[in-house]
Protein backbone atom coordinates (compact mmCIF):
# COMPACT_ATOMS: atom_id res chain seq x y z
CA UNK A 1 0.00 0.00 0.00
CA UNK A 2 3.01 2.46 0.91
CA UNK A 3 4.22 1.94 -2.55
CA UNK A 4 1.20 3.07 -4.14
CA UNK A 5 2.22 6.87 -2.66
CA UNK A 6 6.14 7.09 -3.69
CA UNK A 7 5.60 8.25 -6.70
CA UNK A 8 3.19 11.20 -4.84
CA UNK A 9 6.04 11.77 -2.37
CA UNK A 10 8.88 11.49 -5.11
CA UNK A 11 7.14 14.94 -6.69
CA UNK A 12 6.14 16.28 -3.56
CA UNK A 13 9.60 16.72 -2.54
CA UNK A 14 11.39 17.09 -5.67
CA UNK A 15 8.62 19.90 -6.62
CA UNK A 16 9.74 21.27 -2.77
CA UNK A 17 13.28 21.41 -3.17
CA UNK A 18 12.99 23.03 -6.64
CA UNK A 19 10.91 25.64 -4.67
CA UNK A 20 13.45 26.35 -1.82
CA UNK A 21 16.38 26.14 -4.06
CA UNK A 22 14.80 29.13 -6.35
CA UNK A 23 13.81 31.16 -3.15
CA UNK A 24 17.40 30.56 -1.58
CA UNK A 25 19.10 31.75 -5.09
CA UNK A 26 17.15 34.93 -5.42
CA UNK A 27 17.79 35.86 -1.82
CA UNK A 28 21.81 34.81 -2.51
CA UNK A 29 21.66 36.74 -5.96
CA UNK A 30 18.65 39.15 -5.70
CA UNK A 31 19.62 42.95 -5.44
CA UNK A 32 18.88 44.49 -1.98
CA UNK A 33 19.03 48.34 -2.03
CA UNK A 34 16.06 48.95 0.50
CA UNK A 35 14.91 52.57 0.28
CA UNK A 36 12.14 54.74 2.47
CA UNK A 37 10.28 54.80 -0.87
CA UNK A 38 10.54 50.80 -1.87
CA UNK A 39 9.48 50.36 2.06
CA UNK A 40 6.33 52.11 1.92
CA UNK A 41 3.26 50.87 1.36
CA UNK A 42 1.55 50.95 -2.11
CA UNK A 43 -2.18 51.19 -3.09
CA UNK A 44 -2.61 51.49 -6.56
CA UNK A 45 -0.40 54.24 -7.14
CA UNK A 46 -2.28 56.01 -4.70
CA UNK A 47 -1.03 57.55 -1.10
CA UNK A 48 -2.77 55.44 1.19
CA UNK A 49 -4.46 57.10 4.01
CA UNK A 50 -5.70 55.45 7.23
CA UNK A 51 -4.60 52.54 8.98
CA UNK A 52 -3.89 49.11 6.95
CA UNK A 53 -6.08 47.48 9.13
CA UNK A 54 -9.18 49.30 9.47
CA UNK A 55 -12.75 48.19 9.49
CA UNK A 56 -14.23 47.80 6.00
CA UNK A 57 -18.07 47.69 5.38
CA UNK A 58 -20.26 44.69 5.41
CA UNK A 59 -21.69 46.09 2.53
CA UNK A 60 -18.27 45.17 0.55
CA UNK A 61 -18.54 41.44 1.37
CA UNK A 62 -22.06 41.65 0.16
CA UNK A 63 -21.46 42.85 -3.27
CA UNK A 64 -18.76 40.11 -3.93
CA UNK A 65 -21.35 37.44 -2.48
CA UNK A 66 -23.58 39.28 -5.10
CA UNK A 67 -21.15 39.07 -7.69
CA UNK A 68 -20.53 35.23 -7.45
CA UNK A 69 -23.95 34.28 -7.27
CA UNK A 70 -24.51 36.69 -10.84
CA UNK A 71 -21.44 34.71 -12.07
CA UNK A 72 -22.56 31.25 -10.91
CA UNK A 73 -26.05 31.83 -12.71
CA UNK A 74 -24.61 32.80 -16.33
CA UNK A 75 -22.04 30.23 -15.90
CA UNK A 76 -25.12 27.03 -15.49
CA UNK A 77 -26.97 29.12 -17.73
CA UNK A 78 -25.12 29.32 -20.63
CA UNK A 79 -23.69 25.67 -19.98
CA UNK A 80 -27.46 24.65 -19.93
CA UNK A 81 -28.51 26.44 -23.28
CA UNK A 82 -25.67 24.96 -25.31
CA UNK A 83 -26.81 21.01 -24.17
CA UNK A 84 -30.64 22.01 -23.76
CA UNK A 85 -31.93 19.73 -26.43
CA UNK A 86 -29.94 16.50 -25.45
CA UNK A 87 -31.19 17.04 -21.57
CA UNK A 88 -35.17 17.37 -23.04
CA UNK A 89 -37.50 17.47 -20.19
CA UNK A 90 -35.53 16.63 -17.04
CA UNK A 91 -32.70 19.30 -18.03
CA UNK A 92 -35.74 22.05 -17.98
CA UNK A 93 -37.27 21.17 -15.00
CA UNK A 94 -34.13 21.00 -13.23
CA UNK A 95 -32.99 24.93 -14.60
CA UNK A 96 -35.95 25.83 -13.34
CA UNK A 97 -35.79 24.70 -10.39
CA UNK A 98 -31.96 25.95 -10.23
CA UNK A 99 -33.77 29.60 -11.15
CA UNK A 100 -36.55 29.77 -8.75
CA UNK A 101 -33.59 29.12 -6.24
CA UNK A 102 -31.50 31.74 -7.60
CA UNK A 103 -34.31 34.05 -8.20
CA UNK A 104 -35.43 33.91 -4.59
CA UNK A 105 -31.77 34.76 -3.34
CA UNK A 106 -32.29 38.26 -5.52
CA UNK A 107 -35.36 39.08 -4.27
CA UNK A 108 -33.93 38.95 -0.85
CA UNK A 109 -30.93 40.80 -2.03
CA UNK A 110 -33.51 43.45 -4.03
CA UNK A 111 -35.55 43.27 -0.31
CA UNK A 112 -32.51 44.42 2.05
CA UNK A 113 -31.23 46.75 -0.40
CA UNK A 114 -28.37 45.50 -1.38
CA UNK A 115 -28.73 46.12 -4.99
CA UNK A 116 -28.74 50.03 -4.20
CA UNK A 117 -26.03 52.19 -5.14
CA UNK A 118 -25.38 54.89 -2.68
């Protein structure tokens, strides 16, 4: 049974020393000229203002949950359409059921406002 997982181990740590050895040679090799201006924190080109670690909105975490479930729908969607005809019957009860679901998470989205833009 232990043989079975060599070959798994054999990359493992091959793949592990390649890793280390290419980390070790660009700290051996790698330039190191540390200035106040390579040292300082960069946001987008932008001066950050404001702690690193401040509090961000709820309403941020929202929108990407929002986003996913947008992406998630066209994704089966799509998929669906292209194999519709070989799935017949089953394959449009089934996207409809997967669209009543979906539907019902916007309407509670569209109910606590999270689809507003302020």
């Amino acid at each position: 049974m232990a043989q079975q997982y060599l070959p798994l181990l054999v990359i493992f740590a091959v793949g592990t020393l390649i890793a280390l050895i290419a980390l070790a040679l660009g700290m051996i090799f790698g330039p190191r000229r540390p200035t106040a201006r390579k040292s300082a924190p960069y946001e987008s080109g932008m001066v950050p203002y404001g702690p690193g670690r401040r509090r961000i909105s709820v309403r941020y975490y929202l929108i990407a949950v929002l986003f996913i479930l947008f992406d998630i729908e066209v994704v089966f969607v799509v998929s669906w359409a292209v194999v519709l005809r070989k799935l017949g019957m089953y394959g449009l009860i089934g996207m409809l059921v997967f669209l009543v679901v979906l539907e019902i998470a916007h309407l509670y989205a569209w109910k606590k406002g999270a689809l507003e833009w302020d």
